[in-house]
PDB file of N, CA and C in Angstrom:
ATOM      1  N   UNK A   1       0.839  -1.166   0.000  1.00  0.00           N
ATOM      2  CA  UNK A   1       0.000   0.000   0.000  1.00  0.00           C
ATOM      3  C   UNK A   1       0.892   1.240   0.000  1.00  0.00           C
ATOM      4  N   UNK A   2       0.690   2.106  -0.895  1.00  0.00           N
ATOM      5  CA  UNK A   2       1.145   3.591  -0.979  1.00  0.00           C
ATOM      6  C   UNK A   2       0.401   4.516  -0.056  1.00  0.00           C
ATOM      7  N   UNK A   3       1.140   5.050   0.856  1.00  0.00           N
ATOM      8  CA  UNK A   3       1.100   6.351   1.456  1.00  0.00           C
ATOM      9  C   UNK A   3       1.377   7.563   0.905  1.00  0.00           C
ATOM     10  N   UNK A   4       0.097   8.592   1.161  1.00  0.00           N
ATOM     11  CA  UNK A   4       0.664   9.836  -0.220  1.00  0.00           C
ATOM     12  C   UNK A   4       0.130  10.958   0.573  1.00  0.00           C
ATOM     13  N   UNK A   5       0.823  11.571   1.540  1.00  0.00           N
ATOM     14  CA  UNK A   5       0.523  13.035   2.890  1.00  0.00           C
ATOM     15  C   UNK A   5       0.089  13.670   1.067  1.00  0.00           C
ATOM     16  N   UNK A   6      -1.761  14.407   1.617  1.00  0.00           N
ATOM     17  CA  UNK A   6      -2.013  15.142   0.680  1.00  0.00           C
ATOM     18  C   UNK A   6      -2.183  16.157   1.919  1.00  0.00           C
ATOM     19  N   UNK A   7      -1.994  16.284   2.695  1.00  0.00           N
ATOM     20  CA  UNK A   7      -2.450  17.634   3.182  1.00  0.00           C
ATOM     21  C   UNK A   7      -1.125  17.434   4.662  1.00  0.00           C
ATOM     22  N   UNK A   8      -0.645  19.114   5.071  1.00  0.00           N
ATOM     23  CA  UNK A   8       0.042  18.845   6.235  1.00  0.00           C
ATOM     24  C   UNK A   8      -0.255  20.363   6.648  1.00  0.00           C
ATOM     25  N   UNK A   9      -0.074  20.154   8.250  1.00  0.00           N
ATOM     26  CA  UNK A   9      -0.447  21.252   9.147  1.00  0.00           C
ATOM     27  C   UNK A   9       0.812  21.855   9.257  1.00  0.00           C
ATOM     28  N   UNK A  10       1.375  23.128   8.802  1.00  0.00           N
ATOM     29  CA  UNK A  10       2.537  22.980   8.930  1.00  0.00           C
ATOM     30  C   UNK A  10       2.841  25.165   9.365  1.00  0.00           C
ATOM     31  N   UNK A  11       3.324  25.718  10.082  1.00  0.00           N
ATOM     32  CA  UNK A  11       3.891  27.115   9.781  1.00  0.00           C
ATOM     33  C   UNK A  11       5.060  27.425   8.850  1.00  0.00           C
ATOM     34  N   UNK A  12       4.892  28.148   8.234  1.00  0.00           N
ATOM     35  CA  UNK A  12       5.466  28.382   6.995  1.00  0.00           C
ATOM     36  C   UNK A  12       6.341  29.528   8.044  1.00  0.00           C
ATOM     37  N   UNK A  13       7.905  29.408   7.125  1.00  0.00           N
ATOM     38  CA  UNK A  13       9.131  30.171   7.810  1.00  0.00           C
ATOM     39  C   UNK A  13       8.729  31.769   7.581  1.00  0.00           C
ATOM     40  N   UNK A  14       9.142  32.459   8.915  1.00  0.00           N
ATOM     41  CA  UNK A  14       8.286  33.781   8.209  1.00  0.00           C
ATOM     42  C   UNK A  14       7.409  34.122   9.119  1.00  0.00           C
ATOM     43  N   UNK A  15       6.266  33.267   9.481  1.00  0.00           N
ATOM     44  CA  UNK A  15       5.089  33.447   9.440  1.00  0.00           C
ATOM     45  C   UNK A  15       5.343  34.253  10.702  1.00  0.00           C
ATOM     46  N   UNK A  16       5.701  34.035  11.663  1.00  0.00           N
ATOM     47  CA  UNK A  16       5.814  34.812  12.829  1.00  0.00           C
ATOM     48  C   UNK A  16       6.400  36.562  12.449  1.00  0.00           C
ATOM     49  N   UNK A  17       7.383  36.714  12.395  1.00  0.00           N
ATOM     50  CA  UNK A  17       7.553  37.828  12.079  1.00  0.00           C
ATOM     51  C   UNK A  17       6.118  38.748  11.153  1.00  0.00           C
ATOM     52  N   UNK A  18       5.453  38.156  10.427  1.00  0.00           N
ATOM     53  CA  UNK A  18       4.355  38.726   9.898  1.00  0.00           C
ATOM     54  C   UNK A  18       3.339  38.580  10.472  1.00  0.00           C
ATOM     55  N   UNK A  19       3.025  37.961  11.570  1.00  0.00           N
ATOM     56  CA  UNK A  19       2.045  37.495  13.219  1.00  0.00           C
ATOM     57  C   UNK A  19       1.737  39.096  13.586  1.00  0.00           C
ATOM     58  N   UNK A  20       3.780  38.830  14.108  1.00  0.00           N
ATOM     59  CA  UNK A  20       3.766  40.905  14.673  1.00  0.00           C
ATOM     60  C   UNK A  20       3.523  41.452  14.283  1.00  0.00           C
ATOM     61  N   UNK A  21       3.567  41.828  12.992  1.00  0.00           N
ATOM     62  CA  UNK A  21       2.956  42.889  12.157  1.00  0.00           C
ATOM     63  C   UNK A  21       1.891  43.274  11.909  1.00  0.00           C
ATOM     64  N   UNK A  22       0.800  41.549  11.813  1.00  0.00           N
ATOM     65  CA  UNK A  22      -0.192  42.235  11.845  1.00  0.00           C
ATOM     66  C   UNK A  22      -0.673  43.150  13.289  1.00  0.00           C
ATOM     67  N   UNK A  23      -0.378  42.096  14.129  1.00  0.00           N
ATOM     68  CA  UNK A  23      -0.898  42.783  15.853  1.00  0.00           C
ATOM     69  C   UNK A  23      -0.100  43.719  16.094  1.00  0.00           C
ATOM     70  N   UNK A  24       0.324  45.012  15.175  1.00  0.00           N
ATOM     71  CA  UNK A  24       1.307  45.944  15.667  1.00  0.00           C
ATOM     72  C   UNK A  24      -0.154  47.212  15.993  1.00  0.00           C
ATOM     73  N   UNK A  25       0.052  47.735  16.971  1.00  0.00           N
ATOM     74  CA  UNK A  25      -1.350  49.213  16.771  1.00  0.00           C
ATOM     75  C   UNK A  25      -1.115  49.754  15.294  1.00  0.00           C
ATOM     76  N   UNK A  26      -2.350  49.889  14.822  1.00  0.00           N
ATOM     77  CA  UNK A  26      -3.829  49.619  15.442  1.00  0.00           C
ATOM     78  C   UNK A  26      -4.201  47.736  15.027  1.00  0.00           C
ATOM     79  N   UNK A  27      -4.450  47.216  16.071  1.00  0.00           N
ATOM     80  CA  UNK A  27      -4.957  46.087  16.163  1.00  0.00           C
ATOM     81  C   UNK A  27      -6.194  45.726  15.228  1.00  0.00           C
ATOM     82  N   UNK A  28      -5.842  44.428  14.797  1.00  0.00           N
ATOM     83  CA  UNK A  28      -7.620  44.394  13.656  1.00  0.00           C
ATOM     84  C   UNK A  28      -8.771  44.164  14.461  1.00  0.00           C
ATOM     85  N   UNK A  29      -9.725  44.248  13.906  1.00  0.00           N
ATOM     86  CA  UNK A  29     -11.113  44.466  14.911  1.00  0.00           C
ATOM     87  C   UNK A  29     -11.571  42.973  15.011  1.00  0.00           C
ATOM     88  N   UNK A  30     -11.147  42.155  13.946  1.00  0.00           N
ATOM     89  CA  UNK A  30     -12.047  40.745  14.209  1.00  0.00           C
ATOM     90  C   UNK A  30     -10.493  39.794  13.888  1.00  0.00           C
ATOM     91  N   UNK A  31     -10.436  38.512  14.245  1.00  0.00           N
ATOM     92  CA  UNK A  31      -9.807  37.686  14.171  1.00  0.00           C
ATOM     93  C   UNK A  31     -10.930  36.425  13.957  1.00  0.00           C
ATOM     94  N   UNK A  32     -10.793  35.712  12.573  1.00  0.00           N
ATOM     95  CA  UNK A  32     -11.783  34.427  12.129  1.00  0.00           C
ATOM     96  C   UNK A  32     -11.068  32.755  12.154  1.00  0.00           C
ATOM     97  N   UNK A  33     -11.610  32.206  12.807  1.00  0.00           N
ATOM     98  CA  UNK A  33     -10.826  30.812  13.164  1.00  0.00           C
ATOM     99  C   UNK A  33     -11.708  29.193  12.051  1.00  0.00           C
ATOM    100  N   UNK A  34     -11.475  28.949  11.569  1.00  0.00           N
ATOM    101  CA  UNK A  34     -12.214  27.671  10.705  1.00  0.00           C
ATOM    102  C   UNK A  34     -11.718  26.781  11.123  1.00  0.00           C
ATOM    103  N   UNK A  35     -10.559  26.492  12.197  1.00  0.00           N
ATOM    104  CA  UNK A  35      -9.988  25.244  12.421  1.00  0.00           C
ATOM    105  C   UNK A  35      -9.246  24.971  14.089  1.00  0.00           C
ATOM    106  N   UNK A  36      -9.219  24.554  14.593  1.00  0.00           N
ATOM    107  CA  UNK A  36      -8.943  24.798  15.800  1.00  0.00           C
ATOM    108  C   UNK A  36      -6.848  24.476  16.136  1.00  0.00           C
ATOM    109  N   UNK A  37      -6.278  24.112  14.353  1.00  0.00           N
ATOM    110  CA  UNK A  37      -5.009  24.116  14.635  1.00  0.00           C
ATOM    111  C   UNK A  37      -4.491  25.702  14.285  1.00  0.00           C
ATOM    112  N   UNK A  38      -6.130  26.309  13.422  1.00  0.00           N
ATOM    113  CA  UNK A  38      -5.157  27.614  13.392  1.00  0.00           C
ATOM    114  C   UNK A  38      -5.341  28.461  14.628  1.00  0.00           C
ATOM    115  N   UNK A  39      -6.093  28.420  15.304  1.00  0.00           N
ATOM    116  CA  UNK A  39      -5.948  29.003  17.048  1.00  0.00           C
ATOM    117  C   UNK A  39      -4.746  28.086  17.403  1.00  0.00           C
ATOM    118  N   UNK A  40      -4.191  27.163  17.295  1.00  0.00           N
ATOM    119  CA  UNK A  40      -2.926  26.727  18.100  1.00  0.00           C
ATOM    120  C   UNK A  40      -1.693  27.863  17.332  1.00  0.00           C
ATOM    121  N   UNK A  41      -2.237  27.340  16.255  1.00  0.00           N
ATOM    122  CA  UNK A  41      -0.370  28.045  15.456  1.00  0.00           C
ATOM    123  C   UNK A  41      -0.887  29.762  15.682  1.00  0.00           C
ATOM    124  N   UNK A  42      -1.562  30.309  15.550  1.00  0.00           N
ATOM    125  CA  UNK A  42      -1.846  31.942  15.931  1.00  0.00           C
ATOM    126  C   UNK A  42      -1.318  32.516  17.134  1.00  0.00           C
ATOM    127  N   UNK A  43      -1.753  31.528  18.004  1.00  0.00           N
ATOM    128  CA  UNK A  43      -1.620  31.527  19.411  1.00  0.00           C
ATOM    129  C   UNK A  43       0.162  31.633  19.451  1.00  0.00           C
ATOM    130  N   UNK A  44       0.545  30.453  18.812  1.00  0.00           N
ATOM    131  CA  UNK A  44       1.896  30.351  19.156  1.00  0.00           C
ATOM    132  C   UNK A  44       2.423  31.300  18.316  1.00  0.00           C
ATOM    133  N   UNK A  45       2.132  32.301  17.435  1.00  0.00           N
ATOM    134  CA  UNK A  45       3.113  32.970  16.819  1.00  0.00           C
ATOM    135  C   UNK A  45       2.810  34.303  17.383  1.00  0.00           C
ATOM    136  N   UNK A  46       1.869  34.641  17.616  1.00  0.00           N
ATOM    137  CA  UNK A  46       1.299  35.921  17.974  1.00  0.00           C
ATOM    138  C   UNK A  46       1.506  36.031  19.611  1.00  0.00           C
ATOM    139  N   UNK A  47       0.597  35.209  20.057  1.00  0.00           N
ATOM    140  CA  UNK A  47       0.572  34.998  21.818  1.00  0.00           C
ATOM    141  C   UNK A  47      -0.703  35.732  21.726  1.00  0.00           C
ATOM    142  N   UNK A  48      -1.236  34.625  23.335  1.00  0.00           N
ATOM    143  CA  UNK A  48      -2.467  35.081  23.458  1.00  0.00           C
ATOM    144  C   UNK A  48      -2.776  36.388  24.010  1.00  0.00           C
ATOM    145  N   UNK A  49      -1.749  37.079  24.369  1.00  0.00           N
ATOM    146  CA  UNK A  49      -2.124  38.282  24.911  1.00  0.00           C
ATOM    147  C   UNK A  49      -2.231  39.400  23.910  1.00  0.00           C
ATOM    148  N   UNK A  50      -1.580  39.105  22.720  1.00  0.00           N
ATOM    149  CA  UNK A  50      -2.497  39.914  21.480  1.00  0.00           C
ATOM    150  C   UNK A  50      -3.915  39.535  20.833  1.00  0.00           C
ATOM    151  N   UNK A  51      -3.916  38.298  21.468  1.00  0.00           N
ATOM    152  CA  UNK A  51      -5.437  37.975  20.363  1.00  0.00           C
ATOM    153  C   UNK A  51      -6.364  38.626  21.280  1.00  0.00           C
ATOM    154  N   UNK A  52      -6.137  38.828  22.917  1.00  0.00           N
ATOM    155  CA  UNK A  52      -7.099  39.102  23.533  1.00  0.00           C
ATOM    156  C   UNK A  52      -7.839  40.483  23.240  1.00  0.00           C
ATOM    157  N   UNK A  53      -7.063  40.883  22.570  1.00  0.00           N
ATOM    158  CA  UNK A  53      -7.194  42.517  22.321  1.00  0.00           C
ATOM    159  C   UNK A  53      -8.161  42.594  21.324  1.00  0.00           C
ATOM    160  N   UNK A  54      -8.897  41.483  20.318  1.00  0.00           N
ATOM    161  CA  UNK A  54      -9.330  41.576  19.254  1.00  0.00           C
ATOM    162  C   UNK A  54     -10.674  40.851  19.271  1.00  0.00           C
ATOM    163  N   UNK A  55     -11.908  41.017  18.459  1.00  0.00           N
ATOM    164  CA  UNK A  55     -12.884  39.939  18.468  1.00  0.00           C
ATOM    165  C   UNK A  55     -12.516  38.787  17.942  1.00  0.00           C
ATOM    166  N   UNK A  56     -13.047  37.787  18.353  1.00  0.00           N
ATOM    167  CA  UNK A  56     -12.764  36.471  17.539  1.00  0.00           C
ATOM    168  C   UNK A  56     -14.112  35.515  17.261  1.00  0.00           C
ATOM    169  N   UNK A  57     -14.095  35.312  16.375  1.00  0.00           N
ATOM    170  CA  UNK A  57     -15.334  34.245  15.446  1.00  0.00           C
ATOM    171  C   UNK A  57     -14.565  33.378  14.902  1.00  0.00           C
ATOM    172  N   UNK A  58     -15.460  31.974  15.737  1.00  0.00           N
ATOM    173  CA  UNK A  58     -15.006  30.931  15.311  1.00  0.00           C
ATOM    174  C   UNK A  58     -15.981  29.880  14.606  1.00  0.00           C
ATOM    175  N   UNK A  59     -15.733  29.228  13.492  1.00  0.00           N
ATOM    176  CA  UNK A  59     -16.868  28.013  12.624  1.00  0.00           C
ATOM    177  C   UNK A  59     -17.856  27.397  13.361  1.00  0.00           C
ATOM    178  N   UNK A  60     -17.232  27.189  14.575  1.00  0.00           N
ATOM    179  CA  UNK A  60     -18.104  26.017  15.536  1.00  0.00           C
ATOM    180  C   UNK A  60     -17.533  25.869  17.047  1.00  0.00           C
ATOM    181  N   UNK A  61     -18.173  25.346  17.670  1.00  0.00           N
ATOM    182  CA  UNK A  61     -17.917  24.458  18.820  1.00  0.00           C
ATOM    183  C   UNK A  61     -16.532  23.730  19.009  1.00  0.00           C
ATOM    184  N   UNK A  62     -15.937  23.122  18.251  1.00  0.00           N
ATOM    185  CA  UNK A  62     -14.674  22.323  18.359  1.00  0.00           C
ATOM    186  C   UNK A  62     -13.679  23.739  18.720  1.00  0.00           C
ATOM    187  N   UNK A  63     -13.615  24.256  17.764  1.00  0.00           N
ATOM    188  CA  UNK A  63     -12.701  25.692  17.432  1.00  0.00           C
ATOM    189  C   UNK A  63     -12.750  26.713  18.373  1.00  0.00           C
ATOM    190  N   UNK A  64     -14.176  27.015  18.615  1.00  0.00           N
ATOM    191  CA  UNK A  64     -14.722  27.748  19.991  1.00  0.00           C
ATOM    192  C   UNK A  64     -13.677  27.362  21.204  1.00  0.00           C
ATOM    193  N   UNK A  65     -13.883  25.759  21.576  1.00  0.00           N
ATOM    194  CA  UNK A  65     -13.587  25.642  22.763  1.00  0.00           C
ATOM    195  C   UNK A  65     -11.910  25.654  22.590  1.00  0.00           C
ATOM    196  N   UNK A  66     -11.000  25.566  21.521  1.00  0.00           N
ATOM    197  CA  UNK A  66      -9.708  26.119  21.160  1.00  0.00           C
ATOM    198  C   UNK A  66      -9.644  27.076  21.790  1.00  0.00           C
ATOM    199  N   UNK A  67     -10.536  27.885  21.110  1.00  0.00           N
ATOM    200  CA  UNK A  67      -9.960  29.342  21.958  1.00  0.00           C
ATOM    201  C   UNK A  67     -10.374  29.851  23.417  1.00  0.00           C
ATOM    202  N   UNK A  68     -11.441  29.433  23.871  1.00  0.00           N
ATOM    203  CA  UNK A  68     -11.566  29.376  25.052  1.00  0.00           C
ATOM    204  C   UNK A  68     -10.423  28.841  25.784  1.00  0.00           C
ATOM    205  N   UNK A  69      -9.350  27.403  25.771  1.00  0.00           N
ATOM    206  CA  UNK A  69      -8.526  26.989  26.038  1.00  0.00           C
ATOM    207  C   UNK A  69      -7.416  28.058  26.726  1.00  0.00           C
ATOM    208  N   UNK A  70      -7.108  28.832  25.496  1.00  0.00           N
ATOM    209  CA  UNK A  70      -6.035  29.795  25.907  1.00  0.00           C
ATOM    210  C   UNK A  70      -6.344  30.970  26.399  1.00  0.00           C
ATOM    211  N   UNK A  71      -7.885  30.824  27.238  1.00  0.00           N
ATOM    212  CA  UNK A  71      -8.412  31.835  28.088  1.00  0.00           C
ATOM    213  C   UNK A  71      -8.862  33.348  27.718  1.00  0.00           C
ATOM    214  N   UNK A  72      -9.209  32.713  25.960  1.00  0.00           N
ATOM    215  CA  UNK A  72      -9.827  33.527  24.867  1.00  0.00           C
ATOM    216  C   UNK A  72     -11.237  33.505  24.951  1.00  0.00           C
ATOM    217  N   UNK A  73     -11.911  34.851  24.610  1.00  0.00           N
ATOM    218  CA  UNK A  73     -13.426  35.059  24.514  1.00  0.00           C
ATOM    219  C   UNK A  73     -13.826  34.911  22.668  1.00  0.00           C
ATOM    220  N   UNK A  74     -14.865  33.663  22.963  1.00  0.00           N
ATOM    221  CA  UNK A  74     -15.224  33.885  21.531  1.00  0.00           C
ATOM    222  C   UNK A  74     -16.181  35.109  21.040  1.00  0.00           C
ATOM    223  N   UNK A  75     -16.310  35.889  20.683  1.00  0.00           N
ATOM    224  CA  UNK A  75     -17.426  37.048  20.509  1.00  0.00           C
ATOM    225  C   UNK A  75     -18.542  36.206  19.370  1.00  0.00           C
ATOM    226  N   UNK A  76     -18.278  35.462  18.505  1.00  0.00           N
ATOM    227  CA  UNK A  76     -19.001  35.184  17.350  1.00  0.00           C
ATOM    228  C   UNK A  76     -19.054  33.749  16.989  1.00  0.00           C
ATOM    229  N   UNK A  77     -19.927  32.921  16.712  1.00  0.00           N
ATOM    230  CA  UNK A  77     -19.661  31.184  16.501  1.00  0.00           C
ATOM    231  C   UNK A  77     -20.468  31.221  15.368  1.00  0.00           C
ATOM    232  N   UNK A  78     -20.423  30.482  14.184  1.00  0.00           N
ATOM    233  CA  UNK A  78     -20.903  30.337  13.146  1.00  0.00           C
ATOM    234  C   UNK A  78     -22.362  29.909  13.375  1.00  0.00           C
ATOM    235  N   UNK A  79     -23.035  30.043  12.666  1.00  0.00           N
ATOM    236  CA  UNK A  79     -24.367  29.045  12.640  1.00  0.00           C
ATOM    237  C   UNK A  79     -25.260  29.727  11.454  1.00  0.00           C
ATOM    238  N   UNK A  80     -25.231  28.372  10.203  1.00  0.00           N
ATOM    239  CA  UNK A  80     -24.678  27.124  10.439  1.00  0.00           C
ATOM    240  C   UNK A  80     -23.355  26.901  10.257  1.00  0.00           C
ATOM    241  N   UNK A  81     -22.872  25.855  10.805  1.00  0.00           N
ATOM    242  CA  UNK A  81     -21.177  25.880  10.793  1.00  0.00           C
ATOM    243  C   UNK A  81     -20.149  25.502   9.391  1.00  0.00           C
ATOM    244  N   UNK A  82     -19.957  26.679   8.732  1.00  0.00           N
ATOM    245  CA  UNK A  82     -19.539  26.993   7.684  1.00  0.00           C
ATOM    246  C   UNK A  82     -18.976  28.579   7.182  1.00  0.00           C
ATOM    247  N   UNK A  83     -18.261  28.357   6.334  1.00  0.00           N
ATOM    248  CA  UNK A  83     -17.648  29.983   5.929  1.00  0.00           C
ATOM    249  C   UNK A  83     -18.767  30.876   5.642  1.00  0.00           C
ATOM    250  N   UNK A  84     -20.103  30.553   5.148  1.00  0.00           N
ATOM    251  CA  UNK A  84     -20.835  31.518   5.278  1.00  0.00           C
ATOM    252  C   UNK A  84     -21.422  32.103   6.350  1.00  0.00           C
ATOM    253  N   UNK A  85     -21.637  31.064   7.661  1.00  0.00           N
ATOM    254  CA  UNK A  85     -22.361  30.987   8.897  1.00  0.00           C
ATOM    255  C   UNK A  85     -21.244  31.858   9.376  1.00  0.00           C
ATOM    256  N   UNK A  86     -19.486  31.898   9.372  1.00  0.00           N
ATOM    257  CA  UNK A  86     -18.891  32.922   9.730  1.00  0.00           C
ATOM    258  C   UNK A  86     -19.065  34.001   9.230  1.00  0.00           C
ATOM    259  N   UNK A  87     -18.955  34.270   8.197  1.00  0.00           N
ATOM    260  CA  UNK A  87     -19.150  35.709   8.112  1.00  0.00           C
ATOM    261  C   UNK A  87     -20.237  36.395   7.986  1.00  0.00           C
ATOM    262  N   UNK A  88     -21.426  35.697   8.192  1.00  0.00           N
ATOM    263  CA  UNK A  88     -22.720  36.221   8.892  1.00  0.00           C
ATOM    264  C   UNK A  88     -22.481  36.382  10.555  1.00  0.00           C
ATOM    265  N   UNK A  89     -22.072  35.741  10.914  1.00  0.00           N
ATOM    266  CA  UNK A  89     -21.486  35.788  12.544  1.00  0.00           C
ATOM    267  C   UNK A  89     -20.982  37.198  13.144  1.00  0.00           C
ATOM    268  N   UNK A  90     -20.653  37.431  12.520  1.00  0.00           N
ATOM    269  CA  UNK A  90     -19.569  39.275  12.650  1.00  0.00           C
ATOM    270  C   UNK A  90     -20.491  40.090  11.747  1.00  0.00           C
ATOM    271  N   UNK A  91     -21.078  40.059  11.117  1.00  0.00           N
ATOM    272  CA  UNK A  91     -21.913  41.111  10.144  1.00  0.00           C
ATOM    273  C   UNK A  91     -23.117  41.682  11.083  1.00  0.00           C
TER     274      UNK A  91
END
C-alpha cells in the first residue's frame, strides 16, 4: 500500500515575524478561526495576549472551545457551521 501526505499542518518560515505585524497598533477588529489548529499556530506565533485585544469568530464548537482553552473570549460562533455561517457571525 502507498502512502501519499495530501495535506500537512505545517507554519510556513516567516510566518511569525508577519504574526507581529499584523498585531502591531492599530490592532484588527475581528480575528476568524475555521480550524482549531489555526488558534494553536496563531496563538503560538502571535501569543495570546495579542489575540485578547481583538474579536474572535469561530466556525463552531470544536474551534470555539480552542480558543476558550487559551483563556480567549469567543465574541461570534458560526451558525450554520460553515464559511458563510462565519461571516454572517460578525456582520
Amino acid at each position: 500500500m502507498d502512502v501519499v501526505e495530501a495535506y500537512r499542518n505545517v507554519i510556513p518560515d516567516g510566518a511569525a515575524a508577519r504574526a507581529w505585524e499584523v498585531f502591531r497598533e492599530p490592532f484588527p477588529d475581528w480575528v476568524t478561526f475555521a480550524s482549531s489548529s489555526a488558534v494553536e499556530n496563531l496563538v503560538r506565533l502571535a501569543g495570546a495576549h495579542k489575540l485578547a485585544r481583538v474579536k474572535i469568530a469561530s466556525i463552531g464548537p470544536v474551534t470555539s472551545a480552542a480558543v476558550r482553552a487559551h483563556g480567549l473570549e469567543v465574541t461570534a460562533e458560526a451558525v450554520p457551521q460553515n464559511v458563510q455561517g462565519l461571516v454572517e457571525s460578525i456582520g
